[in-house]
Protein backbone atom coordinates (compact mmCIF):
# COMPACT_ATOMS: atom_id res chain seq x y z
CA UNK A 1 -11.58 20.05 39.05
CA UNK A 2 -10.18 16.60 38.52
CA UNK A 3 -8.49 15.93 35.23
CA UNK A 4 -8.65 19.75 34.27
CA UNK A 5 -4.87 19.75 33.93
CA UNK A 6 -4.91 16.44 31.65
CA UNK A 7 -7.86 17.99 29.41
CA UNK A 8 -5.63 21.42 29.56
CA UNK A 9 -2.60 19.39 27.81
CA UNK A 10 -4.84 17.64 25.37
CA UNK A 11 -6.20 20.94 24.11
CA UNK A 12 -2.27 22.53 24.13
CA UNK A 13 -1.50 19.05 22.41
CA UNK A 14 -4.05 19.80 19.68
CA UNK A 15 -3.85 23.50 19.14
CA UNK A 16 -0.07 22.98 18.44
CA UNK A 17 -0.62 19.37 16.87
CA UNK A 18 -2.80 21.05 14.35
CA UNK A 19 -0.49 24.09 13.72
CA UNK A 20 3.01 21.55 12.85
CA UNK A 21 -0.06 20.31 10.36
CA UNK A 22 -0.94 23.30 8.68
CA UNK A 23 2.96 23.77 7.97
CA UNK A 24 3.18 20.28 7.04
CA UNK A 25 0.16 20.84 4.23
CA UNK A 26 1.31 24.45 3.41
CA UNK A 27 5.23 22.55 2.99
CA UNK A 28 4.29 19.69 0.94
CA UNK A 29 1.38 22.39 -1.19
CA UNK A 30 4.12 24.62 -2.04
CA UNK A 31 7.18 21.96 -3.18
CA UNK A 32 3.96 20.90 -5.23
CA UNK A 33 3.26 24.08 -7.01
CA UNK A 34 6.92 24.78 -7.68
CA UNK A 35 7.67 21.74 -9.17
CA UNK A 36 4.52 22.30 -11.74
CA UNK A 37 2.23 19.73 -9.73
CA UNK A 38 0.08 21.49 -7.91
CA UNK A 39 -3.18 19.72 -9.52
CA UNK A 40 -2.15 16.36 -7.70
CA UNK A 41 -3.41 18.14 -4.76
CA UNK A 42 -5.90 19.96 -6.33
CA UNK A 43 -7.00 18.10 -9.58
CA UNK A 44 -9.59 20.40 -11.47
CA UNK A 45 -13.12 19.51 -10.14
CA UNK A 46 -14.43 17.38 -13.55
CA UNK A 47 -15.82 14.56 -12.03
CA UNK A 48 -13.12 12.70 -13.20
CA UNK A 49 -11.48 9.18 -11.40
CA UNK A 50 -8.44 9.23 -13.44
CA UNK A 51 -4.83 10.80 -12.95
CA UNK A 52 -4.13 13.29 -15.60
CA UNK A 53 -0.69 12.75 -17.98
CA UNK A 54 0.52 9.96 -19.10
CA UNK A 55 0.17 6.72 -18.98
CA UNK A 56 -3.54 7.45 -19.66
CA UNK A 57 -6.07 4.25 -18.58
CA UNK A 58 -5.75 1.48 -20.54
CA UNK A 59 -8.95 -0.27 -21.87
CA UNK A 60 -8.21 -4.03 -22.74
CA UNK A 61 -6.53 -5.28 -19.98
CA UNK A 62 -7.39 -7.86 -17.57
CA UNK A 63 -6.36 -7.16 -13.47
CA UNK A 64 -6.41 -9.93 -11.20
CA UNK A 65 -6.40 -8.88 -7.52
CA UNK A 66 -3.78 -11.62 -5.89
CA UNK A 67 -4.88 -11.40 -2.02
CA UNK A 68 -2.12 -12.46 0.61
CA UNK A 69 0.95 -13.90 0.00
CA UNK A 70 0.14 -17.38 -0.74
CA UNK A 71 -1.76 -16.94 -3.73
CA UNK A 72 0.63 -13.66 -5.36
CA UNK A 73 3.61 -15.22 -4.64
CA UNK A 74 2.74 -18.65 -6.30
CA UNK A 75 1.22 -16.66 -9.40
CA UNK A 76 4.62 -14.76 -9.67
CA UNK A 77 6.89 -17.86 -9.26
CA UNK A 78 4.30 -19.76 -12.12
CA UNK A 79 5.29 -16.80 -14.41
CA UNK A 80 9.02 -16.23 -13.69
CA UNK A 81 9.13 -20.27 -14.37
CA UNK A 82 7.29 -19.88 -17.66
CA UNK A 83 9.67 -17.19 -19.09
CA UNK A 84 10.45 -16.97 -22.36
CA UNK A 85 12.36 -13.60 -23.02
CA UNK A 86 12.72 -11.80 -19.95
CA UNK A 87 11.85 -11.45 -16.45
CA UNK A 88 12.16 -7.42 -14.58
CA UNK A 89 12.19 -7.26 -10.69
CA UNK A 90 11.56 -4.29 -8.92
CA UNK A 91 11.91 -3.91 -5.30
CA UNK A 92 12.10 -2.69 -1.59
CA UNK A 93 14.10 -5.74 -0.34
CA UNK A 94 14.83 -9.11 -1.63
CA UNK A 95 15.91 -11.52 0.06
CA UNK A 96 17.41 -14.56 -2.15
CA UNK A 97 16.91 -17.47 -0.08
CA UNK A 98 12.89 -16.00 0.29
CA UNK A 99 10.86 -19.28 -0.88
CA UNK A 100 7.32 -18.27 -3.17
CA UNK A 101 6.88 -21.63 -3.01
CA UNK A 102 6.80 -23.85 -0.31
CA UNK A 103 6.26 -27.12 0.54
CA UNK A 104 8.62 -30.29 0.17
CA UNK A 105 9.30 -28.72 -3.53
CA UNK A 106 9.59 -24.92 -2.22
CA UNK A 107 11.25 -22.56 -4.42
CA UNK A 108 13.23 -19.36 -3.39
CA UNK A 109 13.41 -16.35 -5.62
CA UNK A 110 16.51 -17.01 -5.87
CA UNK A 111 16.43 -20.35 -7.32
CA UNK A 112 13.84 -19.69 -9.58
CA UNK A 113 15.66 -16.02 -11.14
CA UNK A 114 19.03 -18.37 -11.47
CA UNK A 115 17.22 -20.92 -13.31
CA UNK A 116 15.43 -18.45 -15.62
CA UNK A 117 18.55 -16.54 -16.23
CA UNK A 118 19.83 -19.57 -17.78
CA UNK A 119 17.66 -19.26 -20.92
CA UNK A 120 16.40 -15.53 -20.72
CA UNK A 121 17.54 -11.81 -19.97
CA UNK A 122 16.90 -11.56 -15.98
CA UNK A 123 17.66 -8.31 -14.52
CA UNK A 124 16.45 -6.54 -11.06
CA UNK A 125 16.72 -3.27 -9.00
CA UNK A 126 16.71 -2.72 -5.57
CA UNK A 127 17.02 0.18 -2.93
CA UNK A 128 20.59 0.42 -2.03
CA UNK A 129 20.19 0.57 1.00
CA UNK A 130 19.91 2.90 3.92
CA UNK A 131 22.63 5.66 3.69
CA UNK A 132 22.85 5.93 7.42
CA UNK A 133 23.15 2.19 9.44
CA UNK A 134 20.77 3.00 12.07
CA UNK A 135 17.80 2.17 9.43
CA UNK A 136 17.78 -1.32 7.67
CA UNK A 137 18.27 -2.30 5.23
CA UNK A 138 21.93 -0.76 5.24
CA UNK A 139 23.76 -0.31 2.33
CA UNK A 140 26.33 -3.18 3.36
CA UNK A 141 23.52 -5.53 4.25
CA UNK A 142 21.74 -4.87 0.64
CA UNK A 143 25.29 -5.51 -0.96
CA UNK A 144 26.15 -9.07 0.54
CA UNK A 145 22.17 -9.62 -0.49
CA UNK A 146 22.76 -8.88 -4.24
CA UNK A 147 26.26 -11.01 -3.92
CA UNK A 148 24.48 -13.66 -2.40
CA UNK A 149 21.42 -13.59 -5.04
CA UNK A 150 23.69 -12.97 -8.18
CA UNK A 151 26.72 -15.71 -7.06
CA UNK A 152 27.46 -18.35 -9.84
CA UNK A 153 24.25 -17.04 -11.84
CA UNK A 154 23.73 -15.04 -14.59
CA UNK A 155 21.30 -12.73 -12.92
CA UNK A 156 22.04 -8.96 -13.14
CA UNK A 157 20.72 -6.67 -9.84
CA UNK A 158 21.59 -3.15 -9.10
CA UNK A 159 21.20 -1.29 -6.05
CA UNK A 160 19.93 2.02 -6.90
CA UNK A 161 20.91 4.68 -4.66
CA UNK A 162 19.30 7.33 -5.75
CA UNK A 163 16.79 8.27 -2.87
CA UNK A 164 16.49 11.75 0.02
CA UNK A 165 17.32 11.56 3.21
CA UNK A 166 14.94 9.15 4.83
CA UNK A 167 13.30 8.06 1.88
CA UNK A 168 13.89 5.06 -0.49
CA UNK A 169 12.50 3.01 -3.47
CA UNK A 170 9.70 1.69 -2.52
CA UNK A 171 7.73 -0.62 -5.34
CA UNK A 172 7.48 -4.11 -5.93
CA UNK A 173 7.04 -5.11 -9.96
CA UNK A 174 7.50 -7.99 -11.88
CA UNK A 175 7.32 -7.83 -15.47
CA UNK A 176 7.81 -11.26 -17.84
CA UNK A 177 8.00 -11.54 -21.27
CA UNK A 178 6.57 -8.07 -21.40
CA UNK A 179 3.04 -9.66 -21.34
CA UNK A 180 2.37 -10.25 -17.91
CA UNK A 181 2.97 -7.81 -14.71
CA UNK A 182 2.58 -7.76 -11.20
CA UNK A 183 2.36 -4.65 -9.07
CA UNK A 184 2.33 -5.27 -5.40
CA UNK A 185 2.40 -4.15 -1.93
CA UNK A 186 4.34 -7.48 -1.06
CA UNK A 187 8.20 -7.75 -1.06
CA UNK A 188 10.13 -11.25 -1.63
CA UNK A 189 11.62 -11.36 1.67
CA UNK A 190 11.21 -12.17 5.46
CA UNK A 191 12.86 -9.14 6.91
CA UNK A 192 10.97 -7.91 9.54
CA UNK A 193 8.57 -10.75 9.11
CA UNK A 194 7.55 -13.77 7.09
CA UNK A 195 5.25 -12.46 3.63
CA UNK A 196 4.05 -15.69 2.90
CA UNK A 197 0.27 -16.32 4.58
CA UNK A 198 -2.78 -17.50 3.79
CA UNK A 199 -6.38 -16.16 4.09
CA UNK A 200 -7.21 -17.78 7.22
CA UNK A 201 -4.28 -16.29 8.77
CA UNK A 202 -3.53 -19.23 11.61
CA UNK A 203 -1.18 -18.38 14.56
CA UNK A 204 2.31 -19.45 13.79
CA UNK A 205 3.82 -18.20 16.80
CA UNK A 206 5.60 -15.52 14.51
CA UNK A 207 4.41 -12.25 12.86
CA UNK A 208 1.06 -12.87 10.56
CA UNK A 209 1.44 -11.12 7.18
CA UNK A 210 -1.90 -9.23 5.53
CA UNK A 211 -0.57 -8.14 1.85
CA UNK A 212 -2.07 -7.56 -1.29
CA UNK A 213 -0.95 -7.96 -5.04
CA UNK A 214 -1.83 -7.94 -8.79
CA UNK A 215 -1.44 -9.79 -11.52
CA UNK A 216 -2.02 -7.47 -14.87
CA UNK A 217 -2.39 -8.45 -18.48
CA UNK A 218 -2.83 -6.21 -21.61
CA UNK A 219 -1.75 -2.92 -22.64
CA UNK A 220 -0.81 -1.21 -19.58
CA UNK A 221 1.80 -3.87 -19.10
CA UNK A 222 4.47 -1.78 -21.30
CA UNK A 223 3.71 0.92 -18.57
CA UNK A 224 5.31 -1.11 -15.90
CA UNK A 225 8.08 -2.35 -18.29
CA UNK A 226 8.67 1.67 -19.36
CA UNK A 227 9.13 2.76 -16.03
CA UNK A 228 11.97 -0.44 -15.32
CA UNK A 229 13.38 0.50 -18.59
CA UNK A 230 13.41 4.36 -17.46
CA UNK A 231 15.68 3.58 -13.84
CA UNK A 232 17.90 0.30 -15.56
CA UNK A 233 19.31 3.23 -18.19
CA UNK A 234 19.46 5.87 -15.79
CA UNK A 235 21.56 3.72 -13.49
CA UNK A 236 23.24 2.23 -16.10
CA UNK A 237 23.61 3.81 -19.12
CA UNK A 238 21.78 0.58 -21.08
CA UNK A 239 18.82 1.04 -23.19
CA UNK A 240 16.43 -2.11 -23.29
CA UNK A 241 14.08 -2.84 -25.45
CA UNK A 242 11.07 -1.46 -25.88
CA UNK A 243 8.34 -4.14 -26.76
CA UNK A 244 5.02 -2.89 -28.85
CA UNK A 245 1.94 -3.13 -26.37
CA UNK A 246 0.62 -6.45 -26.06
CA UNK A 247 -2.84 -7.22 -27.53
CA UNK A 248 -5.94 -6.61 -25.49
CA UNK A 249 -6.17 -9.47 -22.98
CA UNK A 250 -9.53 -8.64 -20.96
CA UNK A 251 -12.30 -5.77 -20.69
CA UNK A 252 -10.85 -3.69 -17.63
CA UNK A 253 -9.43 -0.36 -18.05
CA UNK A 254 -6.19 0.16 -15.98
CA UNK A 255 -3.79 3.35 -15.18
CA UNK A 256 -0.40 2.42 -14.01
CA UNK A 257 0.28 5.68 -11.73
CA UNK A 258 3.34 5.95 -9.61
CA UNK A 259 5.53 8.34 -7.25
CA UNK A 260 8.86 9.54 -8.21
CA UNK A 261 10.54 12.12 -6.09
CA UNK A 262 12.45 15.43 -7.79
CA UNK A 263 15.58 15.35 -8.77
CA UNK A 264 16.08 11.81 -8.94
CA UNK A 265 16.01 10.61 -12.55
CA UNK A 266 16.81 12.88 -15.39
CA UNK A 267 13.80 11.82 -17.34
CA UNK A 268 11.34 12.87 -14.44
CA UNK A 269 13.34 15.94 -13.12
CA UNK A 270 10.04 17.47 -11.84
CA UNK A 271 9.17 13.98 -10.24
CA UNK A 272 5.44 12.06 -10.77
CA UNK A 273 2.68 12.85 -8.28
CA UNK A 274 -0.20 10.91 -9.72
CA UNK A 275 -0.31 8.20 -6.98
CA UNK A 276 -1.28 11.65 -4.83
CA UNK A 277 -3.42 12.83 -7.50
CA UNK A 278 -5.77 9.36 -8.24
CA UNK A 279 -6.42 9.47 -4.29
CA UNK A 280 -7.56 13.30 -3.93
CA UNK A 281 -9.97 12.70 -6.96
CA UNK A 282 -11.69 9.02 -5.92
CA UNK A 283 -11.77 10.37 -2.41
CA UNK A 284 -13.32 13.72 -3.04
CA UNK A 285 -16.00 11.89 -5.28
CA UNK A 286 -16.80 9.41 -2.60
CA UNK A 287 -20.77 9.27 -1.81
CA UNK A 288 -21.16 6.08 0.11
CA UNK A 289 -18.47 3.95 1.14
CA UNK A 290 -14.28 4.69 1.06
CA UNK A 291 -12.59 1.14 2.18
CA UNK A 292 -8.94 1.50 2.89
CA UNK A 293 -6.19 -1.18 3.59
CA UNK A 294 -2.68 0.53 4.38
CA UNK A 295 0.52 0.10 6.48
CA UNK A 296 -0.06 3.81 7.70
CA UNK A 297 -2.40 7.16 7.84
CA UNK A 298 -0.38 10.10 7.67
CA UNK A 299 -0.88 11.65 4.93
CA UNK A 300 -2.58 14.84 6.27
CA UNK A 301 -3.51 15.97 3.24
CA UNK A 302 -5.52 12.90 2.66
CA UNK A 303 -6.89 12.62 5.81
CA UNK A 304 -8.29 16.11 6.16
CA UNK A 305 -10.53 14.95 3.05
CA UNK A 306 -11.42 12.08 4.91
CA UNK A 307 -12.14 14.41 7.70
CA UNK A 308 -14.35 16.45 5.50
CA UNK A 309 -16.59 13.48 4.21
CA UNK A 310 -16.77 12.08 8.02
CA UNK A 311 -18.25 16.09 8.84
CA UNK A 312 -20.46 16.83 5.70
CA UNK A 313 -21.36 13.15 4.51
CA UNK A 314 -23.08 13.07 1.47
CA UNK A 315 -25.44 10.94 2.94
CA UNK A 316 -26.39 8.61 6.20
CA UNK A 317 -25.31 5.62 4.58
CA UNK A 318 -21.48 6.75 4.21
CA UNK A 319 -19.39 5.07 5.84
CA UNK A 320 -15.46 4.87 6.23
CA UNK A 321 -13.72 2.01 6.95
CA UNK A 322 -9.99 1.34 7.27
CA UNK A 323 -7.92 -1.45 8.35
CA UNK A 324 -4.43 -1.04 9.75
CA UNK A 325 -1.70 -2.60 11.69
CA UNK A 326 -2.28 -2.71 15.78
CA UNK A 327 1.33 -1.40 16.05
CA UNK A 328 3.07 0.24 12.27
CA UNK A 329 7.09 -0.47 12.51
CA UNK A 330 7.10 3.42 12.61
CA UNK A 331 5.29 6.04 12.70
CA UNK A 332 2.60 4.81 14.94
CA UNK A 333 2.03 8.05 16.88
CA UNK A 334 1.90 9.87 13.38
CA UNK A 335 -1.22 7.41 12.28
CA UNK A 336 -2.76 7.69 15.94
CA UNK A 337 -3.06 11.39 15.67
CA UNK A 338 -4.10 11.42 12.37
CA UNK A 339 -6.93 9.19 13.88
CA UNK A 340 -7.42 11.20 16.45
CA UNK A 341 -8.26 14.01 13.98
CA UNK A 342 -10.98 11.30 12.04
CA UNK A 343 -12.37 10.67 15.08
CA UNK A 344 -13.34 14.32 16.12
CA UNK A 345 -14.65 14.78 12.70
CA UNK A 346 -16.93 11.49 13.27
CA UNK A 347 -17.76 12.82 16.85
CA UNK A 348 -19.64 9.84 17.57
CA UNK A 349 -21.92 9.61 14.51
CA UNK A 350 -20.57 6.43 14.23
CA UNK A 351 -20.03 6.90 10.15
CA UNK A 352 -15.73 5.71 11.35
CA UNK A 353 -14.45 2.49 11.78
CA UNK A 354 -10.42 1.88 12.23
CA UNK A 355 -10.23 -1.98 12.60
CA UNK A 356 -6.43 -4.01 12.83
CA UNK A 357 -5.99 -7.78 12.20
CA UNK A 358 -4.96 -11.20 13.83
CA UNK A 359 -4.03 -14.02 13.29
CA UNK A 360 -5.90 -16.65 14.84
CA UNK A 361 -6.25 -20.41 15.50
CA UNK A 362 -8.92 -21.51 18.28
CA UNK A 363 -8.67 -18.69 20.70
CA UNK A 364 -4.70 -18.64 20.07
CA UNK A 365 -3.54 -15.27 18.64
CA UNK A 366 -0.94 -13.87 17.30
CA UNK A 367 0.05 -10.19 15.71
CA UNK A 368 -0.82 -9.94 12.12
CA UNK A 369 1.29 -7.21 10.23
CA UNK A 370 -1.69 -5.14 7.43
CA UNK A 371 1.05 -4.33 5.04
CA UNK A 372 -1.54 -3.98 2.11
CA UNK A 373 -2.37 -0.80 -0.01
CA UNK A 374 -5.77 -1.16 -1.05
CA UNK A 375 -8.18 1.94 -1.62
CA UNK A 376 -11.81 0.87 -2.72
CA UNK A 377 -14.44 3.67 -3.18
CA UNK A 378 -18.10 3.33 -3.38
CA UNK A 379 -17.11 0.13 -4.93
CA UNK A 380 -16.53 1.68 -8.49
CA UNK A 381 -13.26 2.62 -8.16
CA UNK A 382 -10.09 0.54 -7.18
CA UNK A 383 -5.93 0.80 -5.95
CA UNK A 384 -3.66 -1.52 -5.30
CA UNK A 385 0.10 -1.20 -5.36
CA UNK A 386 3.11 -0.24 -3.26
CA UNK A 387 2.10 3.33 -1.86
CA UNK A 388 1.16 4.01 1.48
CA UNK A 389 -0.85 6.83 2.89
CA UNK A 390 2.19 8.91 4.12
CA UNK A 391 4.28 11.56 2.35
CA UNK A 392 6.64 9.04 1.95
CA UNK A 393 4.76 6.90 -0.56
CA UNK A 394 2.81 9.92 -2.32
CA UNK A 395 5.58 12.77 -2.47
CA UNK A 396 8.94 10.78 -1.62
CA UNK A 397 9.79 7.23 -2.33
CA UNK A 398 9.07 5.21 -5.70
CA UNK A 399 5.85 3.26 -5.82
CA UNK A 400 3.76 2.02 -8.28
CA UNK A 401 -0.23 1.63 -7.84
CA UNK A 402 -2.62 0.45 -10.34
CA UNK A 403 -6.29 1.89 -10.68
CA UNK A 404 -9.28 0.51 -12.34
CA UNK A 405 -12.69 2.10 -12.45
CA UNK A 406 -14.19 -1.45 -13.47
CA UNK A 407 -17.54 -1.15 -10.66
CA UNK A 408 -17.28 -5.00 -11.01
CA UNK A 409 -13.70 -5.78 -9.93
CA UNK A 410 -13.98 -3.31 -7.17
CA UNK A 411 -17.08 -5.08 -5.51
CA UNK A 412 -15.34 -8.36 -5.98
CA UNK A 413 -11.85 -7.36 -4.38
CA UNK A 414 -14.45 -5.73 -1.23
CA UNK A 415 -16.04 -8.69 -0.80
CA UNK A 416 -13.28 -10.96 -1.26
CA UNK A 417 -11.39 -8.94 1.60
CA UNK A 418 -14.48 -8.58 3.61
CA UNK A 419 -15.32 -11.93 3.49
CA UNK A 420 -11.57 -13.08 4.90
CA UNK A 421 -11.92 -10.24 7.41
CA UNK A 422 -15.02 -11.55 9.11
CA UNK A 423 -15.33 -14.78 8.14
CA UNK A 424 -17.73 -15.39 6.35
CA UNK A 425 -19.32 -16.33 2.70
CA UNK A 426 -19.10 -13.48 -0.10
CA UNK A 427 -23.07 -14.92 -0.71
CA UNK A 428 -23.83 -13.84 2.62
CA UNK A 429 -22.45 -10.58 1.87
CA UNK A 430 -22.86 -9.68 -1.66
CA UNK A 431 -26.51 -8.78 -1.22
CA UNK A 432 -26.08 -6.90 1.82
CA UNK A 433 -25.55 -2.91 1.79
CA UNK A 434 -21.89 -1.93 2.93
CA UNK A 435 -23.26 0.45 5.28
CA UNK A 436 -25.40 -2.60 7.30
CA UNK A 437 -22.36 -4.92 6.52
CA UNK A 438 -20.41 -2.03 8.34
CA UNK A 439 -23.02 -1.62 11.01
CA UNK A 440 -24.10 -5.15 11.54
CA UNK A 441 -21.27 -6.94 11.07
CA UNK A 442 -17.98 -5.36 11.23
CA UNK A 443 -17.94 -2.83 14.13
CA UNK A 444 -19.93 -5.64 16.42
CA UNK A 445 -17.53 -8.24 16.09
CA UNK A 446 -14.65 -5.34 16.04
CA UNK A 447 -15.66 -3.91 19.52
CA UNK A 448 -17.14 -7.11 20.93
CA UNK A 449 -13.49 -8.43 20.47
CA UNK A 450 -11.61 -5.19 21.94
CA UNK A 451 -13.83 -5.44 24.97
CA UNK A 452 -12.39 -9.29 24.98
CA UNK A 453 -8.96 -8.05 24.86
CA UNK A 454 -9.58 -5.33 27.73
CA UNK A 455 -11.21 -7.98 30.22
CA UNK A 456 -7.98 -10.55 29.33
CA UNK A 457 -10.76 -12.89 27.95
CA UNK A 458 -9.53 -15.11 25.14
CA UNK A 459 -10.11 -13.85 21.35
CA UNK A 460 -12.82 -15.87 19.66
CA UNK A 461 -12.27 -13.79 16.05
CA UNK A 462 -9.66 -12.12 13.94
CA UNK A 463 -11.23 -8.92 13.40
CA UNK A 464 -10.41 -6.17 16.48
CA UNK A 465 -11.36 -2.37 16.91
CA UNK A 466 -8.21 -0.95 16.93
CA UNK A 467 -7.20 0.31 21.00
CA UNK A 468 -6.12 2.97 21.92
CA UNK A 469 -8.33 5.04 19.55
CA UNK A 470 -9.61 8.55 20.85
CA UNK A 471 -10.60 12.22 19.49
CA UNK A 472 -7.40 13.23 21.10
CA UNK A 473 -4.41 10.64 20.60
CA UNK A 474 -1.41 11.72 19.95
CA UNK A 475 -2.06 15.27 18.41
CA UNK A 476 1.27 16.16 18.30
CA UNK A 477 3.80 14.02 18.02
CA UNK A 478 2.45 13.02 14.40
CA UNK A 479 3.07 16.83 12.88
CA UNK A 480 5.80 16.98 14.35
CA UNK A 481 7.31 13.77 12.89
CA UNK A 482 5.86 14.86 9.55
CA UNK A 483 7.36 18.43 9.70
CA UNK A 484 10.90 16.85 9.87
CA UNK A 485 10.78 13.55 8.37
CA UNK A 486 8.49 13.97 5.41
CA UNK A 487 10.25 16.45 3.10
């Protein structure tokens, strides 16, 4: 029978696909359990949104949602300008010629840490580096960065080199005065494309950039500062201050959860799990709508509960929803198979939608990069930070989310996105349902423009079903990625 032998591989390519899995999740359960975190997996069944430990939520604060780089990165170069005491930079990559500001009166990070430094205690950590040079940044690459950024200033930046084999440290903090902090998915620096864009996302003729940020006020501030303080002694042997909290400064409550591996800083020998955690719980309690925003989807552990919700929905109105790149700088097949799996589990019910971005200007398009990590769920519960869905960002790397349970801030970071996503007013979508919002407005315009794209026709909207999507993609080449590559 025609295509027997193709269907024959896809079911080999699954049976084995899922079997790497079930190693992968058995791997990552067990590390879990003998490290003493085995609840971030399987947090007791209490109905409750938060992480467990400490830092506990923080009433008082106020969290502003900072969406694309345009609007975060002018808020952070404001408040680095504005110092007074201090100014704490956290990061992935910086790059020091990297303008926040641009214009005929742009502004690189750079410029704007040197001038600060000048009048108040500026200090910064970044990954050292990959180990091995066939990754970037390498080691000798970060170096001549920190040389370049730290030249003729009074800036002080250390590489921290403390990361596994194929892992690194991941978050992206800024913490001034020790009253104001932002934790973001968006790094200061153009490598491997430009983070500075703005909502409408025209074609440049280079790589678009989709990123997300926030700006944080109030008590859970001295969370982000602890955690700096916590890797600046452990690196190098210098205790800084710690400040009292500040006063309350709003009426959201916010948890500062993060990821740090094992083994890597004395103070955390048995490593922090709660980014992990705050997912399995706001996931499991999902009844309606789970909106996600990431760089990747391989976590398996995280999608089989998506999996679970897409097969016994709570009701016919839940929907999932989830926004990625059209082509992840790695790990693609990984996130395809794990799609693959969500897609089996929707078997047509039509409850799934995995969309990707563009950027657009008249029917000229170019490749927009989703580098945000936003979780919104049943718009009552709300992530943003540094931590993608892979085993990287929740058992691996450092990152640093924040949460908030406030039902009105996650509504109005939905609709904000949604509304730059399709184009239209948040009026004409605030009093709309997500699931007809879903049904009657993204997945039309998502599919109408993939069936654009497959005819060669020109693109007349940003928003795109993501290709390539089927119950069987890439099975197993994702596992076995994982298996090796994950830890």
């Amino acid at each position: 029978m025609p295509g027997s032998d193709s269907d024959a591989i896809s079911r080999l390519d699954a049976v084995v696909g899922n079997s790497i899995e079930a190693a992968v999740r058995a791997k990552h359960a067990w590390r879990l359990r003998r490290l003493g975190w085995g609840h971030a997996l399987r947090p007791p069944d209490d109905g409750g949104l938060w992480a467990a430990g400490d830092p506990p939520p923080r009433d008082g604060c106020s969290l502003e949602v900072l969406i694309d780089g345009a609007e975060a990165f002018t808020a952070i170069a404001e408040a680095i300008a504005g110092a007074r005491d201090h100014v704490h930079v956290t990061g992935w990559h910086i790059a020091p010629y990297f303008q926040l500001v641009r214009g005929e009166r742009g502004r690189s990070i750079g410029e704007l840490l040197a001038d600060a430094a000048q009048r108040v205690d500026v200090r910064v950590l970044v990954w050292a580096g990959a180990p091995v040079p066939a990754f970037h940044p390498t080691r000798k690459e970060v170096t001549a960065g920190i040389e370049e950024l730290t030249r003729g200033t009074r800036i002080r930046c250390r590489p921290d080199p403390r990361e596994h084999p194929f892992h690194c440290h991941h978050e992206k903090t800024v913490v001034v005065d020790g009253e104001v902090a932002f934790v973001n998915g968006i790094d200061m620096t153009d490598y491997a494309g430009d983070r500075f864009d703005v909502r409408e996302h025209p074609a440049r003729r280079q790589l678009g950039w989709h990123d997300v940020g926030t700006r944080l006020r109030g008590p859970a501030v001295k969370d982000v500062h602890d955690h700096f303080e916590l890797r600046w002694r452990e690196l190098t042997g210098e205790r800084l201050e710690r400040p009292a909290p500040p006063p309350a400064a709003g009426d959201h409550a916010v948890q500062v959860i993060r990821t740090v591996s094992d083994g890597m800083y004395e103070a955390v020998p048995h490593g922090d799990f709660r980014v992990l955690e705050s997912y399995v719980r706001a996931i499991r309690s999902a009844e309606r709508l789970i909106y996600l925003e990431n760089q990747f989807l391989w976590a398996p552990e995280i999608v089989r509960l998506l999996a679970g919700k897409l097969r016994r929905p709570p009701g016919p109105d839940f929907r999932l929803v989830i926004v990625l790149p059209s082509r992840a700088n790695n790990g693609q097949d990984d996130t395809m198979g794990q799609l693959g799996l969500l897609a089996a589990a929707d078997d047509g019910a039509g409850r799934l939608l995995a969309t990707t971005l563009r950027s657009l200007t008249g029917h000229r398009d170019d490749r927009l990069y989703v580098h945000a990590k936003v979780g919104i769920v049943d718009d009552r519960w709300l992530t943003v930070g540094s931590a993608n869905l892979n085993a990287h960002s929740l058992l691996n790397d450092t990152e640093m989310n924040v949460v908030s349970d406030d039902a009105a801030l996650a509504r109005d970071t939905r609709l904000r996105l949604w509304s730059e996503h399709l184009g239209v007013g948040i009026d004409a979508l605030s009093g709309e349902d997500p699931a007809r919002s879903v049904d009657e407005r993204w997945r039309p315009i998502a599919f109408e423009q993939l069936k654009r794209l497959r005819a060669g026709e020109e693109p007349t909207h940003r928003l795109l079903a993501l290709p390539g999507l089927s119950k069987r993609a890439r099975r197993l080449l994702g596992p076995l990625v994982g298996l090796v590559d994950d830890g």
